[in-house]
PDB file of N, CA and C in Angstrom:
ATOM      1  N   UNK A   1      97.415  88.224 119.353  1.00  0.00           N
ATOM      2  CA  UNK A   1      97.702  87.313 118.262  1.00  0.00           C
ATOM      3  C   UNK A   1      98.463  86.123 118.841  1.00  0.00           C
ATOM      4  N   UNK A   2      98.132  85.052 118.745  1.00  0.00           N
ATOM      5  CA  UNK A   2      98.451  83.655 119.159  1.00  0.00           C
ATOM      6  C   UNK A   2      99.762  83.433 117.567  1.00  0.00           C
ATOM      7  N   UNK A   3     100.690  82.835 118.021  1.00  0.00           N
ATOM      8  CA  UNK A   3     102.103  82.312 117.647  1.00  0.00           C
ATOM      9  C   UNK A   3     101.888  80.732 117.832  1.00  0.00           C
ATOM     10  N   UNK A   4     102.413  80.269 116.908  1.00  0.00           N
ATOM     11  CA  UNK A   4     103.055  79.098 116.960  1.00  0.00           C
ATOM     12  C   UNK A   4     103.777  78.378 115.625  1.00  0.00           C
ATOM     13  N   UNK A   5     104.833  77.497 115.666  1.00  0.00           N
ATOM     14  CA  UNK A   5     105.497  77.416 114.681  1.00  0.00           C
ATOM     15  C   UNK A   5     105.041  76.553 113.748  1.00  0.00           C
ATOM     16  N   UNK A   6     105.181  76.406 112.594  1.00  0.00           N
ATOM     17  CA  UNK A   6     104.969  75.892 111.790  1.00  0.00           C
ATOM     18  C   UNK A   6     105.174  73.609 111.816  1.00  0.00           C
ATOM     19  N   UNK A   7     105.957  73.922 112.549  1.00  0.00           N
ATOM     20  CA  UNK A   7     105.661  72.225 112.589  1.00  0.00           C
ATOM     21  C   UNK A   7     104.906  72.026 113.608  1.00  0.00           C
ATOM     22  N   UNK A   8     104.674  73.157 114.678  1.00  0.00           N
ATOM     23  CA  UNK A   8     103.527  72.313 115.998  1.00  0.00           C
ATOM     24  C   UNK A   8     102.530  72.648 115.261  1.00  0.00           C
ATOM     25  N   UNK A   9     102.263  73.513 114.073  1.00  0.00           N
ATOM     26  CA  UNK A   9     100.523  73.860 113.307  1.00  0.00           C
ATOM     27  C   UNK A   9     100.076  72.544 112.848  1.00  0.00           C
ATOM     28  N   UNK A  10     101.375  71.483 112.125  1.00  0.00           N
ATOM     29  CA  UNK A  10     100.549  70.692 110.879  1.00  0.00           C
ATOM     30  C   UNK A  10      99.438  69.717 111.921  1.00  0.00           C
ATOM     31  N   UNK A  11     100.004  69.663 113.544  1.00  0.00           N
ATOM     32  CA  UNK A  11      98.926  68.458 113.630  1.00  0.00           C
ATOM     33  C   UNK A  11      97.832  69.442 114.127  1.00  0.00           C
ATOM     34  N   UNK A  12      98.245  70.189 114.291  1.00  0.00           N
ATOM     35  CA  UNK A  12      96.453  70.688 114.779  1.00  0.00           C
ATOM     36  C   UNK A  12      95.755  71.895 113.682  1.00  0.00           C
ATOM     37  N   UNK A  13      96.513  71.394 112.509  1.00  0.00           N
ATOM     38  CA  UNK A  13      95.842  72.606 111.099  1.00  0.00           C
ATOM     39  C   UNK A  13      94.305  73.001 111.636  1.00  0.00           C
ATOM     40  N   UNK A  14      93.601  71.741 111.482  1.00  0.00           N
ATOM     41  CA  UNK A  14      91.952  71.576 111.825  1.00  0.00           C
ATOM     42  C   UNK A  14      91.431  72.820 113.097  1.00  0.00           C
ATOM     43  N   UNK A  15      91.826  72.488 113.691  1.00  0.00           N
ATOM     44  CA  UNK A  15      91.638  73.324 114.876  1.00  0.00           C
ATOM     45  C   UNK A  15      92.131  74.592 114.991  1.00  0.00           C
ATOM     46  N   UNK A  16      93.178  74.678 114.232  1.00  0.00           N
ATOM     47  CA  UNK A  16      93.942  76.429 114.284  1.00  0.00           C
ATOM     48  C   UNK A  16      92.610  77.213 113.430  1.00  0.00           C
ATOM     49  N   UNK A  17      92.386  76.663 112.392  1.00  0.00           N
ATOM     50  CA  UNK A  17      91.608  77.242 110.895  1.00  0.00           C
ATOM     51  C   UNK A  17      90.648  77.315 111.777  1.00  0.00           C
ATOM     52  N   UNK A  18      89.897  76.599 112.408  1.00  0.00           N
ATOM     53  CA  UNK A  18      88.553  76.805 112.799  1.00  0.00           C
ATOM     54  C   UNK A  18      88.413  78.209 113.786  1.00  0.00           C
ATOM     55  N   UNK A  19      89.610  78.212 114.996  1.00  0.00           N
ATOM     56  CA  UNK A  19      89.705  79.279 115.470  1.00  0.00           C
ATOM     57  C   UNK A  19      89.857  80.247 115.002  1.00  0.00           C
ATOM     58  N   UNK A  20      90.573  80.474 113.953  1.00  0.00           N
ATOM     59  CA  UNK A  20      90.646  81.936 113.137  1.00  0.00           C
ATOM     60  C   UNK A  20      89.303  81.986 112.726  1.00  0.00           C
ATOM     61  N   UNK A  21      88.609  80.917 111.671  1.00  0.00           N
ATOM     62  CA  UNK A  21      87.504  81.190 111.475  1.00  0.00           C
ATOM     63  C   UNK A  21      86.167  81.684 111.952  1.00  0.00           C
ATOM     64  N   UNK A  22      86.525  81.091 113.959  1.00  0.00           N
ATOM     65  CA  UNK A  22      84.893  81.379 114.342  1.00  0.00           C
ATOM     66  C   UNK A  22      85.126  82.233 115.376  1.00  0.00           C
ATOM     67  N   UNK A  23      86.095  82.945 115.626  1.00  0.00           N
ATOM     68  CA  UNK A  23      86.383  83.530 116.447  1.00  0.00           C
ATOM     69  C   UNK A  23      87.215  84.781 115.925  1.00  0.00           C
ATOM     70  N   UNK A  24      87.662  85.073 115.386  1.00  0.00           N
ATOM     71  CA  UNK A  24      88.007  85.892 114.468  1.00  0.00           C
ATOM     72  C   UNK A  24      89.453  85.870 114.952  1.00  0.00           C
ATOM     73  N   UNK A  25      89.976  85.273 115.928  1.00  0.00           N
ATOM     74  CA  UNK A  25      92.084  85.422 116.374  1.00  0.00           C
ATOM     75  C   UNK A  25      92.979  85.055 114.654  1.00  0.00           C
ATOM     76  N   UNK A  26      93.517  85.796 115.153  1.00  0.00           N
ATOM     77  CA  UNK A  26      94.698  85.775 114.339  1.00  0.00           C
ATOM     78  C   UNK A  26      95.602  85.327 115.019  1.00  0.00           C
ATOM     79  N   UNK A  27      95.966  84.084 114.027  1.00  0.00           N
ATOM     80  CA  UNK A  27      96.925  83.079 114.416  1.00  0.00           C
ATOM     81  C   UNK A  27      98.346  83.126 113.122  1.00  0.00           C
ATOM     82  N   UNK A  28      99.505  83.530 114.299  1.00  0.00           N
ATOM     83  CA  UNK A  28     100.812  83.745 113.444  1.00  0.00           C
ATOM     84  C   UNK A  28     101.310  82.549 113.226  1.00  0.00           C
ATOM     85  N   UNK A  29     101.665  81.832 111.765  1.00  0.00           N
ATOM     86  CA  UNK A  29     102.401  80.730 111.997  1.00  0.00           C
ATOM     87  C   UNK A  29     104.366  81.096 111.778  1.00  0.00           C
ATOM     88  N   UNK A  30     104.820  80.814 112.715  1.00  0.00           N
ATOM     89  CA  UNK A  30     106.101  80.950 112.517  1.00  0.00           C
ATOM     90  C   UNK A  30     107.242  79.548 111.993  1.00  0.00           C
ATOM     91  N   UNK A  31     108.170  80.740 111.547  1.00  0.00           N
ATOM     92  CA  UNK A  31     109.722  79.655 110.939  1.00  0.00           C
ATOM     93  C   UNK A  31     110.589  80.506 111.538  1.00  0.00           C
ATOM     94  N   UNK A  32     111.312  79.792 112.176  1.00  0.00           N
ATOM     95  CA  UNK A  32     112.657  80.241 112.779  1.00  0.00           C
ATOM     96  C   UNK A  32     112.528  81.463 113.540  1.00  0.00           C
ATOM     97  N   UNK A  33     111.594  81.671 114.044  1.00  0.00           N
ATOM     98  CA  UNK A  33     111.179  82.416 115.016  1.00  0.00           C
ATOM     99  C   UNK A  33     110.610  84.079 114.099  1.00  0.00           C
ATOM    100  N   UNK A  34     110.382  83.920 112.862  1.00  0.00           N
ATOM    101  CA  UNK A  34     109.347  84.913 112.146  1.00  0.00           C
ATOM    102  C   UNK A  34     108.321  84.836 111.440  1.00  0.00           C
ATOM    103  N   UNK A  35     107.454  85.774 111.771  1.00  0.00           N
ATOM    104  CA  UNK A  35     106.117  85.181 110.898  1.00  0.00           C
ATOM    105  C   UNK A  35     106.041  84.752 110.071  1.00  0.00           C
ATOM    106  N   UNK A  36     105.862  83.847 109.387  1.00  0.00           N
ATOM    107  CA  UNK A  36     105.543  83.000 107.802  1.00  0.00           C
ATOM    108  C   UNK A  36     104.549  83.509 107.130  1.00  0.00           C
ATOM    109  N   UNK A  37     103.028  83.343 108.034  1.00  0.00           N
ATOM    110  CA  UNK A  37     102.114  83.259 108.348  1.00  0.00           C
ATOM    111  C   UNK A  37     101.112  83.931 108.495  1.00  0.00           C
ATOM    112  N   UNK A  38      99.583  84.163 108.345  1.00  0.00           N
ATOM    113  CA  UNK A  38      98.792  84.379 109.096  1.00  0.00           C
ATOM    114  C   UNK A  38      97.435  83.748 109.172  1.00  0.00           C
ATOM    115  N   UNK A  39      96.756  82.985 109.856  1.00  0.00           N
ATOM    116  CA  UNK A  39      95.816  82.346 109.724  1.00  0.00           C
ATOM    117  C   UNK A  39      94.191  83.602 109.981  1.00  0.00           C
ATOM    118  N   UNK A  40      93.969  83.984 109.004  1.00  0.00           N
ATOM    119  CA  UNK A  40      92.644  84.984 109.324  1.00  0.00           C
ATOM    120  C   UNK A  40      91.243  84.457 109.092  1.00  0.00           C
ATOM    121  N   UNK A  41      90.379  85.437 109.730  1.00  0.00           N
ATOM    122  CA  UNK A  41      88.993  84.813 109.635  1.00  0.00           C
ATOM    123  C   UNK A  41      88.682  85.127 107.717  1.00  0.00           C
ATOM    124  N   UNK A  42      88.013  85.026 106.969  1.00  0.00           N
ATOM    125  CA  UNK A  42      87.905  85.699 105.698  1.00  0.00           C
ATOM    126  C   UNK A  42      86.632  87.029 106.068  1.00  0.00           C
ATOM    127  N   UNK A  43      86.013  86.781 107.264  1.00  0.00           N
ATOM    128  CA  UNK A  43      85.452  88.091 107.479  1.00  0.00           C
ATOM    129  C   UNK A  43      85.844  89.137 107.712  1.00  0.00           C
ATOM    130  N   UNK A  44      87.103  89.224 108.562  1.00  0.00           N
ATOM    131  CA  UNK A  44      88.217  89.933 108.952  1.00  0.00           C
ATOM    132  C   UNK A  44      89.075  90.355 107.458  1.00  0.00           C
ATOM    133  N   UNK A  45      89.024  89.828 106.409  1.00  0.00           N
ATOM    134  CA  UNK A  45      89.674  90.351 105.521  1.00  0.00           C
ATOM    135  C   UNK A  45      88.525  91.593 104.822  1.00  0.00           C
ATOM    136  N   UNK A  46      86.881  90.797 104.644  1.00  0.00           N
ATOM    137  CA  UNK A  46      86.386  91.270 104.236  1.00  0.00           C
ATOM    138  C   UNK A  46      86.095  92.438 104.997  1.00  0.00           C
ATOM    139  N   UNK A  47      86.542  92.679 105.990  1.00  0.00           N
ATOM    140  CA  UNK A  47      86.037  93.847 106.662  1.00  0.00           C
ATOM    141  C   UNK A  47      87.530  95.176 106.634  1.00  0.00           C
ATOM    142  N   UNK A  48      88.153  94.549 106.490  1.00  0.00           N
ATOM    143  CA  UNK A  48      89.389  95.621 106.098  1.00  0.00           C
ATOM    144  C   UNK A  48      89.328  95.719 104.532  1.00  0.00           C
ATOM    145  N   UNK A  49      89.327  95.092 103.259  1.00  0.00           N
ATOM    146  CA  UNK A  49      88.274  95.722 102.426  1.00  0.00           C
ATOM    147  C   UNK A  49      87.924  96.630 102.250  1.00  0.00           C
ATOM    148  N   UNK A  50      86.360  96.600 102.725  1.00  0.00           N
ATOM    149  CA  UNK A  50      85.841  97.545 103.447  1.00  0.00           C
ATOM    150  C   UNK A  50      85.912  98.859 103.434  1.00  0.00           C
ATOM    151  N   UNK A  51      86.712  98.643 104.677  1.00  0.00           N
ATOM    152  CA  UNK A  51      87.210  99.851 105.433  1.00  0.00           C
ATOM    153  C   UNK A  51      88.270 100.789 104.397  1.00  0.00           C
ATOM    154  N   UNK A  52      89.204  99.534 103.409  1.00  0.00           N
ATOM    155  CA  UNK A  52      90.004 100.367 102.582  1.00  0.00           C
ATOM    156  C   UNK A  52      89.180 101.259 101.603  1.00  0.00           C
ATOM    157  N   UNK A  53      88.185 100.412 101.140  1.00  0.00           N
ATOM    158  CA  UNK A  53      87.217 100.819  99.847  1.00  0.00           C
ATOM    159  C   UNK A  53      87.035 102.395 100.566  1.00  0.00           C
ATOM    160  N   UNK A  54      85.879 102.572 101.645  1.00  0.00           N
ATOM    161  CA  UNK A  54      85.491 103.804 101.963  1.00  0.00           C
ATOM    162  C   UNK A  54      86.755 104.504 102.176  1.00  0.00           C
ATOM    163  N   UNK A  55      88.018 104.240 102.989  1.00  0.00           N
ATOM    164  CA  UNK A  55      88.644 105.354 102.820  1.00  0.00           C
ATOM    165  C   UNK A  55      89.076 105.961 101.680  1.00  0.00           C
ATOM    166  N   UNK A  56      89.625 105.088 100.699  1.00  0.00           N
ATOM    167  CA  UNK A  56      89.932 105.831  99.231  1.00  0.00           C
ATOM    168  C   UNK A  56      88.688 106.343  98.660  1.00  0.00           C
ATOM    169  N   UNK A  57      87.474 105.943  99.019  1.00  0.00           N
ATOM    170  CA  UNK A  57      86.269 107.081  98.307  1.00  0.00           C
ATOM    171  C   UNK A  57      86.424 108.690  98.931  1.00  0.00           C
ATOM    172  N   UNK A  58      86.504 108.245 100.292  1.00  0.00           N
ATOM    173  CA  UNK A  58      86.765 109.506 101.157  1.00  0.00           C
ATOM    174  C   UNK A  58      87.967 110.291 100.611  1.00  0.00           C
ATOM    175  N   UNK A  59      89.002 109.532 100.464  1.00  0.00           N
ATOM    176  CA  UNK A  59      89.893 110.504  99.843  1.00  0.00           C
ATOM    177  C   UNK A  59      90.099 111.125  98.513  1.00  0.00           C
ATOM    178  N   UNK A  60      89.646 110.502  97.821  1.00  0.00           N
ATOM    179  CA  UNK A  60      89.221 110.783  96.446  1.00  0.00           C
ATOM    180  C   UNK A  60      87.812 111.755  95.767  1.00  0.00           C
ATOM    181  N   UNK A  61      86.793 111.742  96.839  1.00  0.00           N
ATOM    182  CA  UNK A  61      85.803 112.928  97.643  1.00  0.00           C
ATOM    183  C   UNK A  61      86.871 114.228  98.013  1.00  0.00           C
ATOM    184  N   UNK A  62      87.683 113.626  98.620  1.00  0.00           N
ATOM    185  CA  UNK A  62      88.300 114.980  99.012  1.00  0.00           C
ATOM    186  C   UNK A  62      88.891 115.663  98.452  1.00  0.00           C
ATOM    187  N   UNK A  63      89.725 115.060  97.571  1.00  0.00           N
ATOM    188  CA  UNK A  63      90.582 115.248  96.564  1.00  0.00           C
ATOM    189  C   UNK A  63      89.784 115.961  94.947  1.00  0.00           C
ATOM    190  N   UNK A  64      88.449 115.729  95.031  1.00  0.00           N
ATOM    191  CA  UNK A  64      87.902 116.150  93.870  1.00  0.00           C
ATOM    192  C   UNK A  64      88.044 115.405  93.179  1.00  0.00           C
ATOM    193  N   UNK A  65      88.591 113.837  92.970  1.00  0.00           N
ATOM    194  CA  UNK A  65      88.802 113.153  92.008  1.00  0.00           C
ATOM    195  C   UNK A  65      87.938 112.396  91.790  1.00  0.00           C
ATOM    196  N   UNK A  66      86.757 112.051  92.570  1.00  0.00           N
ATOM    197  CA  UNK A  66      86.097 111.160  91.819  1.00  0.00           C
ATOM    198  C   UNK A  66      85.217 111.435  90.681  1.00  0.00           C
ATOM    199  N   UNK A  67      85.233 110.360  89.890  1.00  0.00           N
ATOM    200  CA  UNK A  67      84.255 109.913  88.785  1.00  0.00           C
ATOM    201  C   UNK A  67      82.759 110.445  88.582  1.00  0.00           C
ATOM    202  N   UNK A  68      82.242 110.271  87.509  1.00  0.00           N
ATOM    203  CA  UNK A  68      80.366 110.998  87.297  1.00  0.00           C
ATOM    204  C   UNK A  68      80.293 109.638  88.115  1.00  0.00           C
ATOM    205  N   UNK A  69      79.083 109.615  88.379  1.00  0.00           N
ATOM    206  CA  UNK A  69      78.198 108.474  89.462  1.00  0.00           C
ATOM    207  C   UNK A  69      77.210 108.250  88.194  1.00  0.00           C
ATOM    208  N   UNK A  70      76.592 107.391  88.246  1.00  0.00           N
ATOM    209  CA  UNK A  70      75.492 106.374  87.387  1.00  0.00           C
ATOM    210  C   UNK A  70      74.142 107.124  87.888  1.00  0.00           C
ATOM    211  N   UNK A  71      73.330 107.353  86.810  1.00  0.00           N
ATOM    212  CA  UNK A  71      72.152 107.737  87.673  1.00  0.00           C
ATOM    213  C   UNK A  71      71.473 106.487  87.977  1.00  0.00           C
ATOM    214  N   UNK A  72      70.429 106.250  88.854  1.00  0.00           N
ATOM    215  CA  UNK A  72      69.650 105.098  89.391  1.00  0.00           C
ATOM    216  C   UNK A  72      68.685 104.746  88.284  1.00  0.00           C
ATOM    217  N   UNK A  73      68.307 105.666  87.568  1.00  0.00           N
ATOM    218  CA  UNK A  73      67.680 104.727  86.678  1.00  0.00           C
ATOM    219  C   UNK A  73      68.647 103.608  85.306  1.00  0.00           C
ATOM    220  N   UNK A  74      69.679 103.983  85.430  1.00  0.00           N
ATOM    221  CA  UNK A  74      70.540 103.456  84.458  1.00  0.00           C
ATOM    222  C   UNK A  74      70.970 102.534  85.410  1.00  0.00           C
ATOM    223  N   UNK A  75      71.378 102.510  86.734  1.00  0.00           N
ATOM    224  CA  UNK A  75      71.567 101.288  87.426  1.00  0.00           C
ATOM    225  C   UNK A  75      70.710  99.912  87.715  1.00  0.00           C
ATOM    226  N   UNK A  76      69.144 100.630  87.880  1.00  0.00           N
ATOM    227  CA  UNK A  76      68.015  99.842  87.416  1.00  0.00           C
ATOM    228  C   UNK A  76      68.437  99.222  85.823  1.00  0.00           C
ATOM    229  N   UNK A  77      68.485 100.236  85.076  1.00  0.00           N
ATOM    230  CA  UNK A  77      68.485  98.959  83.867  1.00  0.00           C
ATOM    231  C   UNK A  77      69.307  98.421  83.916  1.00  0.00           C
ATOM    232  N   UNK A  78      70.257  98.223  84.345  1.00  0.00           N
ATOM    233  CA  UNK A  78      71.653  97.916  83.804  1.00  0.00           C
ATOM    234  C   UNK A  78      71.104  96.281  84.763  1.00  0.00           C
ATOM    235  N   UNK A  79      70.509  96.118  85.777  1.00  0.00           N
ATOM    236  CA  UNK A  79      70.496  94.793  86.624  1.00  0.00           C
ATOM    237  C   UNK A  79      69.045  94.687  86.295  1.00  0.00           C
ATOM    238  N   UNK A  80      68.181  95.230  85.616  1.00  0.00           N
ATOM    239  CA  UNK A  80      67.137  94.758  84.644  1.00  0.00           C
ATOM    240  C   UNK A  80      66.188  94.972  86.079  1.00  0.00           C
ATOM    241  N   UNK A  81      66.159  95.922  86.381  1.00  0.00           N
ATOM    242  CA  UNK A  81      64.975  96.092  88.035  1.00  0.00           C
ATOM    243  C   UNK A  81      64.176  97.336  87.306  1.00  0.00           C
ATOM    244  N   UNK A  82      64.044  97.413  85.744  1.00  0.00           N
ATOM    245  CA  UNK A  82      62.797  98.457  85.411  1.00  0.00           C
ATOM    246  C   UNK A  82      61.439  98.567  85.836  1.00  0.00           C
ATOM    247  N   UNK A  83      61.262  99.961  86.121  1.00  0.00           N
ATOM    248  CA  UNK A  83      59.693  99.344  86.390  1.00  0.00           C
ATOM    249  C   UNK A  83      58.800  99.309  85.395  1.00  0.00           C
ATOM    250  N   UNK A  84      58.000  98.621  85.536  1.00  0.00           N
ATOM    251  CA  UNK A  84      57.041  98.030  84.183  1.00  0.00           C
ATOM    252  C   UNK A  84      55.767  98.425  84.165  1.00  0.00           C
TER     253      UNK A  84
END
């Protein structure tokens, strides 16, 4: 994870964002020498997400707690994909 403080970020905002963005680094912006900050890719968020979603299914599988499930034909109707 790349550091840097918050007043050396404002001139190179452009360029920090892009690196988080296309490269996926995580960039810490700091104040007074603690993170403020974090500059992330939004894929990188979407992928921890993710990862949270399946584990709480998994645990909630495990746990016996989950919910009835939809049958597929009610999911078909419900997004109008009947067959005709």
């Amino acid at each position: 994870m790349t550091e840097i403080t918050i007043s050396a970020a404002r001139a190179q905002l452009g360029d920090l964002v892009r690196r988080a963005a296309h490269s996926r680094e995580t960039i810490a912006l700091t104040d007074h020498g603690h993170v403020a900050a974090l500059l992330v890719s939004p894929q990188v968020i979407e992928d921890l997400e993710d990862a949270l979603a399946v584990s709480d299914y998994q645990r909630r599988k495990a746990e016996g707690t989950l919910g009835p499930g939809i049958p597929m034909a009610e999911v078909r109707r419900r997004l109008g994909l009947e067959k005709k």
